[in-house]
N, C-alpha and C. Protein backbone atom coordinates (compact mmCIF):
# COMPACT_ATOMS: atom_id res chain seq x y z
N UNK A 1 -9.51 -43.12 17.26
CA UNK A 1 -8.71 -43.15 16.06
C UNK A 1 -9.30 -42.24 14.97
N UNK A 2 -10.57 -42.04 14.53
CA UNK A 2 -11.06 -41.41 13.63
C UNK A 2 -10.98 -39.56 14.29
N UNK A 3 -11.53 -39.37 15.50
CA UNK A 3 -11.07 -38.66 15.91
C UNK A 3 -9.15 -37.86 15.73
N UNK A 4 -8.70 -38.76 16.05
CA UNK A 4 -6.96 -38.46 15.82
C UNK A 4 -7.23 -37.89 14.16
N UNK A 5 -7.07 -38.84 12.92
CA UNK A 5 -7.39 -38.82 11.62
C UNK A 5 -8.04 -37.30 11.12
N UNK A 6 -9.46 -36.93 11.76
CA UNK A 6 -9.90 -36.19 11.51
C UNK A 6 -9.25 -34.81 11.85
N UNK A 7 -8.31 -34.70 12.56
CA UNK A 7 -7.51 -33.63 13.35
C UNK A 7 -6.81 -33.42 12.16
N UNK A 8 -5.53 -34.27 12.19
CA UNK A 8 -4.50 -34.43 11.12
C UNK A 8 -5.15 -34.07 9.66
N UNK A 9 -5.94 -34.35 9.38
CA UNK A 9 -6.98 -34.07 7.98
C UNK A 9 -7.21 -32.71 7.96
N UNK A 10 -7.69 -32.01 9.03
CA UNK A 10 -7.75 -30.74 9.01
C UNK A 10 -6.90 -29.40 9.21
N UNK A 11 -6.17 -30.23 9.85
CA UNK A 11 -4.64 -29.20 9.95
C UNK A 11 -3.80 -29.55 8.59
N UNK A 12 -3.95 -30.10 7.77
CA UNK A 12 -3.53 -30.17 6.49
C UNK A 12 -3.96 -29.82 5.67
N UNK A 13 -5.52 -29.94 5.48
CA UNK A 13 -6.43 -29.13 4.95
C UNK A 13 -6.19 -27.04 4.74
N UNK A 14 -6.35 -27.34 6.24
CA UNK A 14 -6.17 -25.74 6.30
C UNK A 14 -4.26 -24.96 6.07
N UNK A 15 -3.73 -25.92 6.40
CA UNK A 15 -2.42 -25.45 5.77
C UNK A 15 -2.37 -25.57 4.73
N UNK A 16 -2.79 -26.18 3.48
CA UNK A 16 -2.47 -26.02 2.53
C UNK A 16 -3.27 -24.54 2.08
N UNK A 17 -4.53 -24.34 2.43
CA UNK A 17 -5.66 -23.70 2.06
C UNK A 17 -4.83 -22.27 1.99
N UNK A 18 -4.05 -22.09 3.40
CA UNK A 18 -3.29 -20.66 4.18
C UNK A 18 -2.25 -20.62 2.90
N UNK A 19 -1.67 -21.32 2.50
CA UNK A 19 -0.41 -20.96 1.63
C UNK A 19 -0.65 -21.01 0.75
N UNK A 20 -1.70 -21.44 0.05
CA UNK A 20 -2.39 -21.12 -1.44
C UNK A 20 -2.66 -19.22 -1.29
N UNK A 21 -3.96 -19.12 -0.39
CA UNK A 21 -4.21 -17.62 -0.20
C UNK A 21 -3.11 -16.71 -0.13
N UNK A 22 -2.16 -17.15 0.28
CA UNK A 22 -0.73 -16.34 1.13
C UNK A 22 -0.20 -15.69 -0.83
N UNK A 23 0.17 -16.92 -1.21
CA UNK A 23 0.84 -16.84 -2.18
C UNK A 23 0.15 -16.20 -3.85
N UNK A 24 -1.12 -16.20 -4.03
CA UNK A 24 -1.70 -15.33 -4.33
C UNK A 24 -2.04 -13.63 -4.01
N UNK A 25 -2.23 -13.77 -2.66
CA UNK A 25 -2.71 -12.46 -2.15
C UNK A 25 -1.45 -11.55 -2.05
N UNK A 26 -0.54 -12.40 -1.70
CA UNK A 26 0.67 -11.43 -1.30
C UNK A 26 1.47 -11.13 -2.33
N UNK A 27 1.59 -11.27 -3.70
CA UNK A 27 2.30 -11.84 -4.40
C UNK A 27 2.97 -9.67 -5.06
N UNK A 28 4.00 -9.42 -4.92
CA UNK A 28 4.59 -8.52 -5.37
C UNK A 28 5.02 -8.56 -6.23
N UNK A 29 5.08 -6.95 -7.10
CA UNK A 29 5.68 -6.98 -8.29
C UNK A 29 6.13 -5.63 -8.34
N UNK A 30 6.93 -5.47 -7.22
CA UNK A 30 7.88 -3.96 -7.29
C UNK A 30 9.22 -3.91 -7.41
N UNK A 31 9.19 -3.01 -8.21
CA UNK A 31 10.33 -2.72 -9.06
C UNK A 31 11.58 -2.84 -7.95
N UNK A 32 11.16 -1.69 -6.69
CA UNK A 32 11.97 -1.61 -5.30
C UNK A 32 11.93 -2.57 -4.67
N UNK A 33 11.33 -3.55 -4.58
CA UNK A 33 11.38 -4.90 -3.73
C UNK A 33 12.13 -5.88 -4.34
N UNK A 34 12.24 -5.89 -5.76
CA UNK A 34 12.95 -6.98 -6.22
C UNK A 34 14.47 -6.31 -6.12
N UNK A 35 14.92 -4.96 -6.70
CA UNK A 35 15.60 -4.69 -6.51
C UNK A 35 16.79 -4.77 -5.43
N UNK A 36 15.98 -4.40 -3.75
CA UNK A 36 16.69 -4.61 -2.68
C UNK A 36 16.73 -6.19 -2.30
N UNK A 37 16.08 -7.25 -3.13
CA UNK A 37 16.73 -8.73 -2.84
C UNK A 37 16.80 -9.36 -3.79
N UNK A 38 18.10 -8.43 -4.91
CA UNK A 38 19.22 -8.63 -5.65
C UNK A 38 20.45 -9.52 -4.45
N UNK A 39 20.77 -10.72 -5.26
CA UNK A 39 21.60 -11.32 -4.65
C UNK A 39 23.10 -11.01 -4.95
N UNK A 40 24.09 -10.91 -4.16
CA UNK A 40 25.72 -10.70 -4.63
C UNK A 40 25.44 -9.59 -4.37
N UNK A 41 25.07 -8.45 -3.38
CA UNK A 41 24.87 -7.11 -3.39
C UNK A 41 25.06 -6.46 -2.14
N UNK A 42 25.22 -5.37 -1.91
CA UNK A 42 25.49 -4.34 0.15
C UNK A 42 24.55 -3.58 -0.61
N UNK A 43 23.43 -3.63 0.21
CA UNK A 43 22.31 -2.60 0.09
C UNK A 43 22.68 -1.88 0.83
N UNK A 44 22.23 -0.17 1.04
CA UNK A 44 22.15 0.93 2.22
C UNK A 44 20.73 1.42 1.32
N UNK A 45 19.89 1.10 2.78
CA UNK A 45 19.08 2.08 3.15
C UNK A 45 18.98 3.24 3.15
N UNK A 46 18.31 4.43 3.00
CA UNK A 46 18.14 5.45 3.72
C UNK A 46 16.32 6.25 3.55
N UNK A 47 15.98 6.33 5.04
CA UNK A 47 14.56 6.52 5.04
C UNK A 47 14.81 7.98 5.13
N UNK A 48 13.71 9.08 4.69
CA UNK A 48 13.56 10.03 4.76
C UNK A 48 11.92 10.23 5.31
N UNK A 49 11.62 10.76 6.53
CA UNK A 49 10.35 10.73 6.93
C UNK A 49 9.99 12.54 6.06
N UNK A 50 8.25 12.18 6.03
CA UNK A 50 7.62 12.82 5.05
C UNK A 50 6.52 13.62 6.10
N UNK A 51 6.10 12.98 6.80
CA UNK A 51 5.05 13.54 8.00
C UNK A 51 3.70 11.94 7.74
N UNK A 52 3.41 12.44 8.07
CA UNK A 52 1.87 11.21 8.62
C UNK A 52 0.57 12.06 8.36
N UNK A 53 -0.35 11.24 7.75
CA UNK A 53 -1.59 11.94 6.85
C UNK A 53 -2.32 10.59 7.78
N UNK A 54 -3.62 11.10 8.52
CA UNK A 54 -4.58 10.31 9.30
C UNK A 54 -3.39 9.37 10.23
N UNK A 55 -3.25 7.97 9.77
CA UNK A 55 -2.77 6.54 10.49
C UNK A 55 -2.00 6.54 9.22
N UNK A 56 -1.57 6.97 8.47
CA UNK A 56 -0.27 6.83 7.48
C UNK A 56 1.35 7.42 7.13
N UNK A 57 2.03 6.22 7.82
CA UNK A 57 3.30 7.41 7.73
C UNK A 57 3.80 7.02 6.30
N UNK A 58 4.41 8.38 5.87
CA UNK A 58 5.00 8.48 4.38
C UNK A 58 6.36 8.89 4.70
N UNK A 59 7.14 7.70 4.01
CA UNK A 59 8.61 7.97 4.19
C UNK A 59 9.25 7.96 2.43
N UNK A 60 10.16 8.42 1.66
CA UNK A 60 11.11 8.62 1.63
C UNK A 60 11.72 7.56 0.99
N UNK A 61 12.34 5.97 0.65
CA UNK A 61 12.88 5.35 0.98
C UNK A 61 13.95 5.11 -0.58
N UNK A 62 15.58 5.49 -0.12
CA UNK A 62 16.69 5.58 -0.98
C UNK A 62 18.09 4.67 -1.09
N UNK A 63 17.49 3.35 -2.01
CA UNK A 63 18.28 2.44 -2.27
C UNK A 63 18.89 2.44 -2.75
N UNK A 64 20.60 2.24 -2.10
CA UNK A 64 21.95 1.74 -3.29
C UNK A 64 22.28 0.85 -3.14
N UNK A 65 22.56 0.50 -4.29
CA UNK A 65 23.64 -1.20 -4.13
C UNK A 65 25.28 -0.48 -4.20
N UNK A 66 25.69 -0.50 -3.04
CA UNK A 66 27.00 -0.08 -2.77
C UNK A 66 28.08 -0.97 -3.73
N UNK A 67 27.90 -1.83 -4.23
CA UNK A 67 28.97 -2.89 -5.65
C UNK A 67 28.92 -2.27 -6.47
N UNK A 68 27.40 -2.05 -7.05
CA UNK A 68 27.68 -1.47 -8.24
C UNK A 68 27.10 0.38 -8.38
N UNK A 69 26.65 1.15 -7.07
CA UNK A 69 26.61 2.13 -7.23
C UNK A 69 25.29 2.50 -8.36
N UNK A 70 24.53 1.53 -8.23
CA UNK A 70 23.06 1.49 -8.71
C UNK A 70 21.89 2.28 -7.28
N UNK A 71 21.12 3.82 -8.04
CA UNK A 71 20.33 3.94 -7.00
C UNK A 71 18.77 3.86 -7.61
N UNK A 72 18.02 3.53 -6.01
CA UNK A 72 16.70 3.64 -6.53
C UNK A 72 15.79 4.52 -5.83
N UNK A 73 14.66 4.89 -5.80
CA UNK A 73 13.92 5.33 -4.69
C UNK A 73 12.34 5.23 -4.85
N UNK A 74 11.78 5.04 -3.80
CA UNK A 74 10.12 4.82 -3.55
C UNK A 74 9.53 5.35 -2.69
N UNK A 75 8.23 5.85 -2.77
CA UNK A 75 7.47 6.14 -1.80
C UNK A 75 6.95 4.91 -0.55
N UNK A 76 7.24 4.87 0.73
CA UNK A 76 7.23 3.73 1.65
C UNK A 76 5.85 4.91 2.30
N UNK A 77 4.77 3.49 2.09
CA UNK A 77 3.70 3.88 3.25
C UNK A 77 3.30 2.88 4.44
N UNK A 78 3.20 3.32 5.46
CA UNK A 78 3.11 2.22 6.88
C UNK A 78 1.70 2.94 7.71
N UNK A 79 0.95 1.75 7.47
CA UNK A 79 -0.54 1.47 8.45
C UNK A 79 -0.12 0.72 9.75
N UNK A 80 -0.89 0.86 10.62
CA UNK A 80 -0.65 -0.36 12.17
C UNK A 80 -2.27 -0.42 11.85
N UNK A 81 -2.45 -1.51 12.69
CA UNK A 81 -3.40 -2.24 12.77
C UNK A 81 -3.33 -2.94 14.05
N UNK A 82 -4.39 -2.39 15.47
CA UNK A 82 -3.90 -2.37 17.01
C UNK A 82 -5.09 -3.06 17.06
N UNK A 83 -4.73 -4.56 17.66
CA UNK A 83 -6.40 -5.55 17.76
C UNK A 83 -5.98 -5.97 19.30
N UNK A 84 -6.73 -6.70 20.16
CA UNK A 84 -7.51 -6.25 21.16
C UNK A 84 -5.84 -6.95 21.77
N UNK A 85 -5.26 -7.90 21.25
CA UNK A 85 -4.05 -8.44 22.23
C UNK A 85 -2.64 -8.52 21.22
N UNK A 86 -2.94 -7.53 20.38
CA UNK A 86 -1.93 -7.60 19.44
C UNK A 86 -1.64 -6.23 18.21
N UNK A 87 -0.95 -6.07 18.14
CA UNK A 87 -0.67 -5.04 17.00
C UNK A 87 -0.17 -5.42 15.73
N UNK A 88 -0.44 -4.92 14.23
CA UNK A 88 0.35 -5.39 13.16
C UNK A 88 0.49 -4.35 12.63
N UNK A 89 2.04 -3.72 11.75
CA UNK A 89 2.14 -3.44 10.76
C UNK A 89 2.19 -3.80 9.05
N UNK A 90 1.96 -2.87 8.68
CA UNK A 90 1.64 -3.15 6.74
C UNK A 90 2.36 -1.90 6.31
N UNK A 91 3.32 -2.16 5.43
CA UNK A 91 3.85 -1.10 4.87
C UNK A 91 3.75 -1.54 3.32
N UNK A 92 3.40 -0.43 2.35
CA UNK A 92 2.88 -0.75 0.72
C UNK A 92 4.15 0.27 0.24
N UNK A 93 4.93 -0.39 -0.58
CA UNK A 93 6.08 0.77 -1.73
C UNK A 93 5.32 0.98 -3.00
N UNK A 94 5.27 2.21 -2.84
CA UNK A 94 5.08 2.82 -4.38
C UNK A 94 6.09 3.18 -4.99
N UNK A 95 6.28 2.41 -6.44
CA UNK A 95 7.74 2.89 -7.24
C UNK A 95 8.12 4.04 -7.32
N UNK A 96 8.66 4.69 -8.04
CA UNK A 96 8.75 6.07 -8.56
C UNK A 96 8.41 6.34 -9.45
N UNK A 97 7.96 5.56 -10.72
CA UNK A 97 7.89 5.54 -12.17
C UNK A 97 6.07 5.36 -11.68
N UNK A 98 5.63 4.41 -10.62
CA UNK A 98 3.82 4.72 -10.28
C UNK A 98 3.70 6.21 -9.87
N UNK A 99 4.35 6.86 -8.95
CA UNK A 99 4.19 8.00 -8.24
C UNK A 99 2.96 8.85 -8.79
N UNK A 100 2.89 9.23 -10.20
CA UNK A 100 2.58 9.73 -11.19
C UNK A 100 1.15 9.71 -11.50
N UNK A 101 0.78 8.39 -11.54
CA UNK A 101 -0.42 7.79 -12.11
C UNK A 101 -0.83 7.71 -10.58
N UNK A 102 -0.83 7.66 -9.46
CA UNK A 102 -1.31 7.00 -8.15
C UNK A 102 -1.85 8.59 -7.88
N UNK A 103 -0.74 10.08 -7.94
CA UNK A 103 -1.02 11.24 -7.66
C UNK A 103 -2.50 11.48 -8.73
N UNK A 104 -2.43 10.78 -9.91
CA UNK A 104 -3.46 11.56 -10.88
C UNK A 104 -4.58 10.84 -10.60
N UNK A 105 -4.63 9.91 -10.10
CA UNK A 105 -5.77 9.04 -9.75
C UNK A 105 -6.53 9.65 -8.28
N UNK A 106 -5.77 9.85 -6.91
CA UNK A 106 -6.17 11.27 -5.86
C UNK A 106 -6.56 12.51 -6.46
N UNK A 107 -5.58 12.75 -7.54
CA UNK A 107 -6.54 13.99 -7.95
C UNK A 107 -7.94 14.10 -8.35
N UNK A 108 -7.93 13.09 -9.24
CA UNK A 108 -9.13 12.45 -10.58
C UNK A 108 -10.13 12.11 -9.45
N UNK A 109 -10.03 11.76 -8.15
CA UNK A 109 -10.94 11.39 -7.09
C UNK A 109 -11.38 12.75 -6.36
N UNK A 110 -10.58 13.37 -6.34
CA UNK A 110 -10.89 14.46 -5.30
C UNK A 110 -11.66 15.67 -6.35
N UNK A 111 -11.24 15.52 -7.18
CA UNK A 111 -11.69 16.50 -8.41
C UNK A 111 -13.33 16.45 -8.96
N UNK A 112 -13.26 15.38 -9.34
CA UNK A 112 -14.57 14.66 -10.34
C UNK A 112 -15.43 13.52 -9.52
N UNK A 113 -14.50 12.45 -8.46
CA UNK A 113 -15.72 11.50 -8.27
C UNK A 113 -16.05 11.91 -7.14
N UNK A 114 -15.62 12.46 -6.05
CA UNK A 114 -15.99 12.60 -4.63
C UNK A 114 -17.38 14.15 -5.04
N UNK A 115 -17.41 14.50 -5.56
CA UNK A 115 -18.33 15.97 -6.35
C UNK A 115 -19.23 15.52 -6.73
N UNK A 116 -19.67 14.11 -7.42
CA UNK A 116 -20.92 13.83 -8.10
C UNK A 116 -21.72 13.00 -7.14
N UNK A 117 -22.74 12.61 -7.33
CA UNK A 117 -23.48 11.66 -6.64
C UNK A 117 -24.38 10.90 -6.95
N UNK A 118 -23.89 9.67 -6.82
CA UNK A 118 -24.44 8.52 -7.61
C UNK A 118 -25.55 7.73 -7.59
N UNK A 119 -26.44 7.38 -8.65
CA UNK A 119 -27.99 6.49 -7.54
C UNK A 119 -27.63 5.76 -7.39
N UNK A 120 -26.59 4.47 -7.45
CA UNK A 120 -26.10 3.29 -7.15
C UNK A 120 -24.84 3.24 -6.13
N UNK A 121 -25.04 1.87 -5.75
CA UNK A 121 -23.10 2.08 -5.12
C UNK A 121 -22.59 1.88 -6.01
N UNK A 122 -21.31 2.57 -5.57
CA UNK A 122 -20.20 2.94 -7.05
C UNK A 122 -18.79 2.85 -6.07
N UNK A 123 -17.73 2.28 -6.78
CA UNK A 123 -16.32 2.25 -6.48
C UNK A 123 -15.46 2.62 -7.30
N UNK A 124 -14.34 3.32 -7.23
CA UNK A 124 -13.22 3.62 -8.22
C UNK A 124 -11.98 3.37 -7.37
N UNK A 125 -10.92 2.53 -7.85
CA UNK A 125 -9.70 2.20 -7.05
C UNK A 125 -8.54 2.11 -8.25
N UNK A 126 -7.38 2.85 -7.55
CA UNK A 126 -6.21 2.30 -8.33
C UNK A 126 -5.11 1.44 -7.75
N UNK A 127 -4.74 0.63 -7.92
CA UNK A 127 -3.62 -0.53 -7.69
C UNK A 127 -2.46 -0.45 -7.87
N UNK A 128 -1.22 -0.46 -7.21
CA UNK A 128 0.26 -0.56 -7.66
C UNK A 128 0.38 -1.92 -7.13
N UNK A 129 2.26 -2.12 -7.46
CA UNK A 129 2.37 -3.36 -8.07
C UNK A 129 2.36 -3.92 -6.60
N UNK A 130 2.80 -3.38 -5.59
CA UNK A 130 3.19 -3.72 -4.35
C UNK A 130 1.43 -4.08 -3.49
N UNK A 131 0.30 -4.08 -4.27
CA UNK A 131 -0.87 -4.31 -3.70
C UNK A 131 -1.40 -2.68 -2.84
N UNK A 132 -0.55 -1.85 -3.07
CA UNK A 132 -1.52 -0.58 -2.44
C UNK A 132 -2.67 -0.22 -3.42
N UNK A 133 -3.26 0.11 -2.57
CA UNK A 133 -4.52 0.37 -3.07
C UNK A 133 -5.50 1.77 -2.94
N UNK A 134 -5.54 2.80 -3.46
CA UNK A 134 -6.45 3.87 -3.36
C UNK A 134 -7.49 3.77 -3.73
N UNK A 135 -8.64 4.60 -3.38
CA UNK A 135 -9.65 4.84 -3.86
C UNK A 135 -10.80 5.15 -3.28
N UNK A 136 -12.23 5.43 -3.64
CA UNK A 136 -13.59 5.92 -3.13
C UNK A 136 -14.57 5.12 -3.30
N UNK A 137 -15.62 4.79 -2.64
CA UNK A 137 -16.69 4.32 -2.48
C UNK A 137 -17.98 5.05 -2.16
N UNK A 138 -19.14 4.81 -2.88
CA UNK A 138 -20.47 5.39 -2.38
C UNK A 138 -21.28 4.42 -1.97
N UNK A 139 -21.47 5.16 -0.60
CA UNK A 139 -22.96 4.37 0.00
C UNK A 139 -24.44 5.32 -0.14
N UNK A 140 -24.94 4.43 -0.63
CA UNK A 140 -26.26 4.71 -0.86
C UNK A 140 -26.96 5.14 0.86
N UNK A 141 -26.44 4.27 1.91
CA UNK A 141 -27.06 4.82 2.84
C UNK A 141 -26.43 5.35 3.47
N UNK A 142 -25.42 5.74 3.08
CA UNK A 142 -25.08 7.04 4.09
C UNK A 142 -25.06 8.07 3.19
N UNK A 143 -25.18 7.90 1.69
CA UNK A 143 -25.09 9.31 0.71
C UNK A 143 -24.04 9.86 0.46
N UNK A 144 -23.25 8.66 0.84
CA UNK A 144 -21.90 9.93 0.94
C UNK A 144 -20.63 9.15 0.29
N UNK A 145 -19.38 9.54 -0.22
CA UNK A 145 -18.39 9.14 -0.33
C UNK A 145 -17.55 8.71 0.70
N UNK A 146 -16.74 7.49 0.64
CA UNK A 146 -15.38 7.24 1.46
C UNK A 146 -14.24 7.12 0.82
N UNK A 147 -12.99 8.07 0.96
CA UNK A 147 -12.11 7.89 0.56
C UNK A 147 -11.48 6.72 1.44
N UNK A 148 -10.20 6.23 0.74
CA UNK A 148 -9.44 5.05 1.56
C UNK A 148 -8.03 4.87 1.04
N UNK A 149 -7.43 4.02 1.54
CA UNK A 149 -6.16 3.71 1.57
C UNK A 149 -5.58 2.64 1.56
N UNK A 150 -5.14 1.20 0.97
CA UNK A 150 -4.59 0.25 1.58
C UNK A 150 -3.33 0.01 1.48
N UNK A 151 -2.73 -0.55 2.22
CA UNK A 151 -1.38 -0.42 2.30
C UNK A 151 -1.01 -1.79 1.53
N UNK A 152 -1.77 -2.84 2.05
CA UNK A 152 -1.64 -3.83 1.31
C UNK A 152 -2.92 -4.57 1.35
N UNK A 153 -3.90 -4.60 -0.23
CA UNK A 153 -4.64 -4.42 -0.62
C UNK A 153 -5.48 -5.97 0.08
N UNK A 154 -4.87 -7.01 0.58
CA UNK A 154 -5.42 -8.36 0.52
C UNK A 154 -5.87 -8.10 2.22
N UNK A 155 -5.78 -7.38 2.75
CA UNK A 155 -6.27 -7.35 4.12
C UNK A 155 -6.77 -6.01 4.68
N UNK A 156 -7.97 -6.05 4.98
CA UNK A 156 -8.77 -5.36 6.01
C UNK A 156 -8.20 -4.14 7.13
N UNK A 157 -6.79 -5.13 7.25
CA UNK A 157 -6.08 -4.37 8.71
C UNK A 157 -5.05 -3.37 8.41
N UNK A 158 -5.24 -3.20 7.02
CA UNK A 158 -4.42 -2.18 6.58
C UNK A 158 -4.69 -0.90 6.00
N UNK A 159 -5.95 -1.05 6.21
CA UNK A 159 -6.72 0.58 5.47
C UNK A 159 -6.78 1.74 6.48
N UNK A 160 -6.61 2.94 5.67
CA UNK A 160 -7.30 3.92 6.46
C UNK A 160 -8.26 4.48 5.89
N UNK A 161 -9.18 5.20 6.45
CA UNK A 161 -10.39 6.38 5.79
C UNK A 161 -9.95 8.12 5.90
N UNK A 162 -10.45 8.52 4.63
CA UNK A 162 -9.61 9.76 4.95
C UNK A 162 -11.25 10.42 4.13
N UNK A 163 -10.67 11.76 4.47
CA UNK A 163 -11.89 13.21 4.38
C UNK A 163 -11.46 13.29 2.84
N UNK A 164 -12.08 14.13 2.64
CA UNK A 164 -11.66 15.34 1.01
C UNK A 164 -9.75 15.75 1.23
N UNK A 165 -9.92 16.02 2.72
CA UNK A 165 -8.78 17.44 2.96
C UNK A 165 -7.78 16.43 3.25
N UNK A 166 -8.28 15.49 4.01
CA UNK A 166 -6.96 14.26 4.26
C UNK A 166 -6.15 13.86 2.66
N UNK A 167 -6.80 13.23 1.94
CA UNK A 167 -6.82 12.67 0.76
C UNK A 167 -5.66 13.83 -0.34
N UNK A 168 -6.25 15.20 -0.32
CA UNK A 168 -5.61 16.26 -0.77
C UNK A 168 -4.15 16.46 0.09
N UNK A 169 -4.18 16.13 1.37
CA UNK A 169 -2.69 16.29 2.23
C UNK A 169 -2.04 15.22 1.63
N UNK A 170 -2.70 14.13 1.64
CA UNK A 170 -1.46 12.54 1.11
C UNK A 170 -0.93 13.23 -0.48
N UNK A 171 -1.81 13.64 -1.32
CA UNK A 171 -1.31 13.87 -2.61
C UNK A 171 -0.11 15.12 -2.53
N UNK A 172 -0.51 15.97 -1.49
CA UNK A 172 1.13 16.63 -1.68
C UNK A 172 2.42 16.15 -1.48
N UNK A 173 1.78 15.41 -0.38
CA UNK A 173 3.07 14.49 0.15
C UNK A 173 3.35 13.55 -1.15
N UNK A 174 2.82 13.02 -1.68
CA UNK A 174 3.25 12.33 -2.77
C UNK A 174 4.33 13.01 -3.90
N UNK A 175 3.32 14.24 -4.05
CA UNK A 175 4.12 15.27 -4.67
C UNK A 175 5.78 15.40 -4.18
N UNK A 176 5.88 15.60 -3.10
CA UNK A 176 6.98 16.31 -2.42
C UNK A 176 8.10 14.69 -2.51
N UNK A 177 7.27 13.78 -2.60
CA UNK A 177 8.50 12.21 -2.77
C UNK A 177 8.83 12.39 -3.70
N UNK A 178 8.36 12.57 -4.75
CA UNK A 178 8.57 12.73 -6.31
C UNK A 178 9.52 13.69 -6.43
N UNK A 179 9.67 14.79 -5.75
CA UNK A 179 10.78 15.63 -5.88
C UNK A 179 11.94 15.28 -5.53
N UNK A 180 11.70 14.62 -4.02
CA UNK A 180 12.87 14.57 -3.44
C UNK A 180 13.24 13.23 -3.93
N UNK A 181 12.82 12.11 -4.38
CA UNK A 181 13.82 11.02 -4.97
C UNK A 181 14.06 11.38 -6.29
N UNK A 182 13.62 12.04 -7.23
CA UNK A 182 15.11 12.69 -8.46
C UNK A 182 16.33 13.51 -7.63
N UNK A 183 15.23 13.64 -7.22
CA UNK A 183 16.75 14.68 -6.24
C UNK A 183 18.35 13.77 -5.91
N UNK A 184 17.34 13.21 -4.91
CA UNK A 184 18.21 12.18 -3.96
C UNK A 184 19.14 10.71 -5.18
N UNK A 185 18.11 10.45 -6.34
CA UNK A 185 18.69 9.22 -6.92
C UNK A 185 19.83 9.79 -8.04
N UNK A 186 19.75 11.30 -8.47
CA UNK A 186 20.86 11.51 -9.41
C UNK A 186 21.75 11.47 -8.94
């Protein structure tokens, strides 16, 4: 009986524990996400692929609400994450109105922090609302900088590592979304 008890205790335990973390960690605040689950609405899609920088595909992504002829558009980035009996995807939206500040922050990294070298470990990251996450790290023992990527910032299985030259390819591509959704949303 205590046995039984102790089961039930812990599978309640830990479910509550999972949906506390869930609901914190995951918690969005994009402009494009709330948008496409507007209720009373016919969304259309339309993805525009961008090319793939390391394990990151960059799409494109051009929302209307066909009722009222409201458009939007975002930068859509998608990581996989391939573990020994299973695969996951993570895809992070960057607004259009972040685009801006996310490009000047790759630059501001590739420019000034990846160039200096620090006696301490040192990190610089920028955040959008959707939990992506950029930024660099120094290790003291390896001497060196890591650029990175998260798609969605609360998990491990969603990063990539990128070079100087990688890092500089994602920012054009960023560039080139930025064009093409004024384009695409007027």
């Amino acid at each position: 009986m205590k046995n039984y008890l102790f089961v039930i205790l812990s599978v309640i335990i830990s479910i509550t524990g999972m949906a506390q973390e869930k609901s914190v960690d995951d918690k969005s605040e994009s402009k494009t996400l709330e948008f496409m689950s507007q209720g009373s609405s016919l969304i259309k899609k339309e993805f525009y692929d961008l090319g793939k920088v390391k394990g990151v595909e960059c799409q494109v992504l051009i929302i209307t609400n066909l009722l009222s002829n409201e458009r939007l558009g975002c930068l859509r980035l998608e990581t996989k994450y391939q573990g020994y009996s299973s695969s996951e995807t993570y895809v992070g939206t960057l607004d259009y109105d972040e685009i801006d500040d996310c490009l000047n922050s790759i630059n501001f990294i590739c420019e000034n922090i990846l160039t200096i070298t620090p006696t301490v470990y040192t990190e610089t990251e920028y955040r959008t609302r959707d939990n992506i996450e950029v930024g660099a790290y120094y290790s003291e023992n390896k001497s060196s900088w890591t650029a990175y990527l998260y798609t969605k910032n609360y998990t491990n299985r969603s990063v990539e590592f990128f070079d100087l030259e990688s890092l500089s390819s994602l920012a054009k591509i960023m560039q080139n979304a930025k064009v093409m959704i004024a384009e695409k949303v007027q």
